[in-house]
Protein backbone atom coordinates (compact mmCIF):
# COMPACT_ATOMS: atom_id res chain seq x y z
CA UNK A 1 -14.10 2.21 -9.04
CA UNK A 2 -13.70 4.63 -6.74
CA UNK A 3 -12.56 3.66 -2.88
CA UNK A 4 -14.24 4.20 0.13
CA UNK A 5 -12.18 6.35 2.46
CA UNK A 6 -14.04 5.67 6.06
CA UNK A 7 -13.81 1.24 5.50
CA UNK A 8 -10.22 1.34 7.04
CA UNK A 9 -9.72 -2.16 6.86
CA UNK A 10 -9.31 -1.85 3.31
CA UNK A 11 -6.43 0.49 3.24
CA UNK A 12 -2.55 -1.06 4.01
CA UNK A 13 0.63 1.15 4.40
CA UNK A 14 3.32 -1.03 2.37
CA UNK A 15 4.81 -2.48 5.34
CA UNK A 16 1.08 -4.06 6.68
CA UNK A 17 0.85 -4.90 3.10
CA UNK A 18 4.76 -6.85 3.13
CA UNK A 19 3.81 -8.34 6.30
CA UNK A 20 0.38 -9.86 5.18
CA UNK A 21 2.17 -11.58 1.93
CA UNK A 22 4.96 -12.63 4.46
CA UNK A 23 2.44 -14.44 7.02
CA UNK A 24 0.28 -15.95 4.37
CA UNK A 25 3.50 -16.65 1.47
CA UNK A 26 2.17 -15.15 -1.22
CA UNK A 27 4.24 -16.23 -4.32
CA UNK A 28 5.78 -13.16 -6.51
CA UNK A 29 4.74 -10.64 -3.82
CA UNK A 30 7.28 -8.82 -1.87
CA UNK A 31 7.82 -9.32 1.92
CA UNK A 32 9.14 -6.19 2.29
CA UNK A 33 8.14 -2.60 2.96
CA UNK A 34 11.14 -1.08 0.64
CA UNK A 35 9.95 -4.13 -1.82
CA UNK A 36 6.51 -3.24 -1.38
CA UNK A 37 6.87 0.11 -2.38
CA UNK A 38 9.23 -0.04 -5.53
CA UNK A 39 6.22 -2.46 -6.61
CA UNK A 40 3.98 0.21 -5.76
CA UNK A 41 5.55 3.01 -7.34
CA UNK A 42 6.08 0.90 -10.55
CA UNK A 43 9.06 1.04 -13.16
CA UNK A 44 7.58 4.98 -13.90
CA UNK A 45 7.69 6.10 -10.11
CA UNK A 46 4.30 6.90 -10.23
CA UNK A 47 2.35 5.20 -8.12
CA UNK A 48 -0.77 3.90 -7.97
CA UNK A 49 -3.71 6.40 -8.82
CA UNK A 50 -4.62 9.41 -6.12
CA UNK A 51 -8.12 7.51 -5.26
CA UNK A 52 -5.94 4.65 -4.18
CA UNK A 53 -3.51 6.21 -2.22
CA UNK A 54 -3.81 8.39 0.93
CA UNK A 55 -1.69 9.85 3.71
CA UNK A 56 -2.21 8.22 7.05
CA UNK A 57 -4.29 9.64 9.69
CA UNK A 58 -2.74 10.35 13.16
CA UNK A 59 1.42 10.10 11.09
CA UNK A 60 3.23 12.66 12.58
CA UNK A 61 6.35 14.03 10.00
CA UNK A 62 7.32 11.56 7.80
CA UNK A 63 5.23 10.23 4.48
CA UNK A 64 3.24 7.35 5.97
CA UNK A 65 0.98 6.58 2.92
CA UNK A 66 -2.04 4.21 2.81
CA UNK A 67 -2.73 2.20 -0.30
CA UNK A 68 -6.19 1.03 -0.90
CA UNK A 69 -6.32 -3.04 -1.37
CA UNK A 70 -6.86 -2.67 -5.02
CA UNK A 71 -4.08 -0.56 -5.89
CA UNK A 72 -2.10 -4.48 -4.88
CA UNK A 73 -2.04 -6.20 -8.11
């Protein structure tokens, strides 16, 4: 399934996504952004798939990625 890039409340850097398990405690889900993204990455370091991750509009420098809801296990 492809993701639909303009429904932005579907896509979650890794802290948003830390913060979210944090608020609601969701059980084997880290509540961190550095946890969040070693989960992310995976044991490989790949990542999820490109049509699940993007780079964040309006980030100036830095990495900022956006990770489509699905790319969360």
């Amino acid at each position: 399934m492809a993701a639909e890039k303009d429904d932005a409340c579907k896509w979650f850097t890794a802290g948003e996504a830390a913060k979210l398990a944090e608020i609601h405690q969701v059980l084997g889900v880290p509540a961190t952004r550095w946890g969040m993204t070693k989960q992310l990455k995976g044991d490989d370091g790949a990542g999820p798939p490109s049509e699940l991750c993007r780079k964040r509009e309006g980030q100036r420098g830095g990495g900022a990625l956006e990770y489509h809801w699905t790319a969360f296990d």
